[in-house]
Protein backbone atom coordinates (compact mmCIF):
# COMPACT_ATOMS: atom_id res chain seq x y z
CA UNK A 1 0.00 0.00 0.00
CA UNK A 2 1.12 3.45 -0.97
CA UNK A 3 -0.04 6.81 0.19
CA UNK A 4 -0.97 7.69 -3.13
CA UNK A 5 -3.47 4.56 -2.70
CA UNK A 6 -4.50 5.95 0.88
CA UNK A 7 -4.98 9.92 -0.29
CA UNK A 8 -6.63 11.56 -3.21
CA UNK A 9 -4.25 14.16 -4.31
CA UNK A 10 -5.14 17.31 -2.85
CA UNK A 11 -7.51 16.18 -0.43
CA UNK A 12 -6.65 17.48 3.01
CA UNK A 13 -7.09 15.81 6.34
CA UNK A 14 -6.56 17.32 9.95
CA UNK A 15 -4.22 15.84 12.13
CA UNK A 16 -4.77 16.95 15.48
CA UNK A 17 -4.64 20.36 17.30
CA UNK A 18 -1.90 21.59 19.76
CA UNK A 19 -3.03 24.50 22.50
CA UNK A 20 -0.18 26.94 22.65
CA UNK A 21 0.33 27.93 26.29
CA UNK A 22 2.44 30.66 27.81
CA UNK A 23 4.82 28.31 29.44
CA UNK A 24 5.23 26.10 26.41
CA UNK A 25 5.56 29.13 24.28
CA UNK A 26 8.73 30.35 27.05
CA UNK A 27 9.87 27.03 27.62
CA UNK A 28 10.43 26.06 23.82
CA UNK A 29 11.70 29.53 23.15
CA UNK A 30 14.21 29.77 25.59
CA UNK A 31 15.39 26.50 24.09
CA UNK A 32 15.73 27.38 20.71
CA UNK A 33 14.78 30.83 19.62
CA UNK A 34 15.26 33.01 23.12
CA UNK A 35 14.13 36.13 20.81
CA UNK A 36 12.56 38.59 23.77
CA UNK A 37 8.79 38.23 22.31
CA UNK A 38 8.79 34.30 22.41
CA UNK A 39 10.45 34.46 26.28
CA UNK A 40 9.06 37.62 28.26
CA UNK A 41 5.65 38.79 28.23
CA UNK A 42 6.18 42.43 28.93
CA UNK A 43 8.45 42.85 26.53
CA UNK A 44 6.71 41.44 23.78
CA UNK A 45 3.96 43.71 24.90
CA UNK A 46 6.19 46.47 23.43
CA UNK A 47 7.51 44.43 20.29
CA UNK A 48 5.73 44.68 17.17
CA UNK A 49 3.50 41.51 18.04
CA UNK A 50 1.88 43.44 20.89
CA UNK A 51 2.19 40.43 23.31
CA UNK A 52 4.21 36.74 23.86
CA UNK A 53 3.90 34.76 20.79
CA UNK A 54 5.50 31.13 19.75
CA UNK A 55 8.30 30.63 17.47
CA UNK A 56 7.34 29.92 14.08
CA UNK A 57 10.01 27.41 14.82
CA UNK A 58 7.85 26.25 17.72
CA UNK A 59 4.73 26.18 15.42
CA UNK A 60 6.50 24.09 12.90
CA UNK A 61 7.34 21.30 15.97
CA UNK A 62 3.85 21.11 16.83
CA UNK A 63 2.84 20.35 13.21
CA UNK A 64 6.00 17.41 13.39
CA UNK A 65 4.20 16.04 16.52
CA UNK A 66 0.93 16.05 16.02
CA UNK A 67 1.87 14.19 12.42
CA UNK A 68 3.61 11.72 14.26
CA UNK A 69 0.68 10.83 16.59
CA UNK A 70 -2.01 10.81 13.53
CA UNK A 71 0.62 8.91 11.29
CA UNK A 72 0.52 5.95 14.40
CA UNK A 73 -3.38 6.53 14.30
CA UNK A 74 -3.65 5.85 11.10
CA UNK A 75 -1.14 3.26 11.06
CA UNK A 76 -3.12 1.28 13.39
CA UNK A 77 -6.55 1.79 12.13
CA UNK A 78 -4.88 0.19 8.84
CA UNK A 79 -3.94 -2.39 10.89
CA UNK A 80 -6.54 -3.38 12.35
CA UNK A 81 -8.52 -3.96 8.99
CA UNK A 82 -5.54 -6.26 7.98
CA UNK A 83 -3.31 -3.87 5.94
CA UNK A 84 0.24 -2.66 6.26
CA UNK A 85 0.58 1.18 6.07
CA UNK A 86 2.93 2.51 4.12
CA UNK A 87 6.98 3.13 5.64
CA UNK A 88 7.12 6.51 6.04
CA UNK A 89 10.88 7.79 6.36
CA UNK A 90 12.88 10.74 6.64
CA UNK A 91 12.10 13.70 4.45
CA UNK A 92 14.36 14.63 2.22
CA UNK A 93 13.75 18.55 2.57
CA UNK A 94 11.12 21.14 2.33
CA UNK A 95 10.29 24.46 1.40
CA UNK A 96 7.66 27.62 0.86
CA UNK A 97 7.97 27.44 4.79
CA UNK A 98 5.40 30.25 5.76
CA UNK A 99 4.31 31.87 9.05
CA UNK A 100 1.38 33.91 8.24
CA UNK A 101 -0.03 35.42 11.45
CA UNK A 102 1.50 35.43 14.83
CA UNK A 103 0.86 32.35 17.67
CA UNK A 104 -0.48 33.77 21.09
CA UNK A 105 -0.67 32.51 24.29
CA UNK A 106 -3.58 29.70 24.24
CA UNK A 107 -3.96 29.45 20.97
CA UNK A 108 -5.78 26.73 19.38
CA UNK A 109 -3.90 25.63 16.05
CA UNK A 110 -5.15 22.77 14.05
CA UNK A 111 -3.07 21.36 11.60
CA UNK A 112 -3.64 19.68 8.85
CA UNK A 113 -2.26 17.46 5.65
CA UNK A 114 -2.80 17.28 1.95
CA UNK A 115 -0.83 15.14 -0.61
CA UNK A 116 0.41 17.23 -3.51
CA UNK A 117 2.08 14.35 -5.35
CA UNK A 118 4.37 11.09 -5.35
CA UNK A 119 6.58 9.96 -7.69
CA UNK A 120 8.86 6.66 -7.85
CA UNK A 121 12.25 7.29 -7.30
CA UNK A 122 14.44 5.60 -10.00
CA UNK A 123 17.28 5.54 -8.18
CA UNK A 124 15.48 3.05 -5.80
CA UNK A 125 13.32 0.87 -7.06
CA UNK A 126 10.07 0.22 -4.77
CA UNK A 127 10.69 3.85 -2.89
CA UNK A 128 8.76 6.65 -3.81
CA UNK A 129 9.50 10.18 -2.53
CA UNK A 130 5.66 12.87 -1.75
CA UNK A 131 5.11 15.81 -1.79
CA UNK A 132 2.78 17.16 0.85
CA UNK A 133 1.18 20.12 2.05
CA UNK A 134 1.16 21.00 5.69
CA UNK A 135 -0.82 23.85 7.24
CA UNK A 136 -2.66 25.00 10.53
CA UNK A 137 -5.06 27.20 11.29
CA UNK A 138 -5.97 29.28 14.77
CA UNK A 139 -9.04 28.64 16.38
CA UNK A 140 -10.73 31.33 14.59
CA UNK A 141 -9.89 29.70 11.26
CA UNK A 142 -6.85 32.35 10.27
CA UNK A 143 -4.05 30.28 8.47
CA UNK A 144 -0.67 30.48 10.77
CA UNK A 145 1.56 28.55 8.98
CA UNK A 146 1.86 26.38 5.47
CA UNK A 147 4.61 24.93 3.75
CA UNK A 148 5.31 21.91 1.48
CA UNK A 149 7.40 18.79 2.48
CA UNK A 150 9.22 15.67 1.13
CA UNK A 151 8.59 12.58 2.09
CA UNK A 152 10.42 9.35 1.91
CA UNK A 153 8.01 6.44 1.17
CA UNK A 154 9.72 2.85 1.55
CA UNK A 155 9.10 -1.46 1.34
C-alpha cells in the first residue's frame, strides 16, 4: 500500500490540534529561539507583536508532533482492517515554509495534511519520494503557517 493509494491528491485531512500555552511558548523559546517576544511577556507587549507569541520554529514542531501521533493513528486503524501502512521515512527537505499570522498565548492551532504528489524514485526501485502540504489554522480559522514537504516512502 502506498499513500498515493490511501490519499486523493489534494484532499486534506486534519491531524490533530496543539493548544499553545504561555509556558510552552517560554519554555520552547528559551530553548531554541530566546528572541525577547517568544520568552518575556512584557516585553513582547512592546515588540511589534503586541504580546508573547510562539516561534514559528515552535509552530513548525507542533505540526512534526501532532503528524507523528495521527501517522501511528492511522497506522493502526490500517492495521486493524488487515493492511500494512505505508513506511514513512525521513524527508528529504522542504520548502515555501510560511508563518502567516502570529501564535499567542492559548492558541488553538489545528493542523492539517494534503498530498500534492508522489513519484517513484528511479534511483530506488520500490521507494517513492511525496510531496505534501502541511498547514494550521488558529481557532478562529486564520491560516498560521503552510509549507510543502518531502517525504520518503519505503518497502
Amino acid at each position: 500500500m502506498k499513500m498515493s493509494d490511501l490519499y486523493t491528491v489534494g484532499e486534506k485531512a486534519e491531524i490533530g490540534s496543539y493548544t499553545f500555552t504561555e509556558e510552552s511558548i517560554i519554555r520552547f523559546a528559551k530553548r531554541f529561539d530566546p528572541q525577547r517576544f517568544h520568552i518575556d511577556r512584557q516585553a513582547a507587549k512592546e515588540s511589534l507583536f503586541g504580546d508573547l507569541c510562539a516561534s514559528g520554529w515552535h509552530t513548525t514542531a507542533a505540526w512534526m508532533q501532532t503528524f507523528i501521533a495521527f501517522w501511528e493513528r492511522q497506522s493502526a486503524a490500517l492495521a486493524e482492517k488487515g493492511l500494512t501502512a505505508p513506511k514513512l521515512g525521513p524527508s528529504p527537505g522542504f520548502q515555501n515554509l510560511q508563518w502567516l499570522r502570529p501564535v499567542f498565548v492559548d492558541d488553538d492551532v489545528t493542523y492539517s495534511v494534503a498530498l500534492l504528489s508522489s513519484r517513484a524514485l528511479a534511483s530506488r526501485p520500490g521507494w517513492h519520494v511525496n510531496t505534501i502540504l502541511c498547514e494550521g489554522v488558529n481557532q478562529n480559522g486564520d491560516p498560521v503557517i503552510r509549507f510543502e514537504s518531502g517525504v520518503l516512502e519505503f518497502d
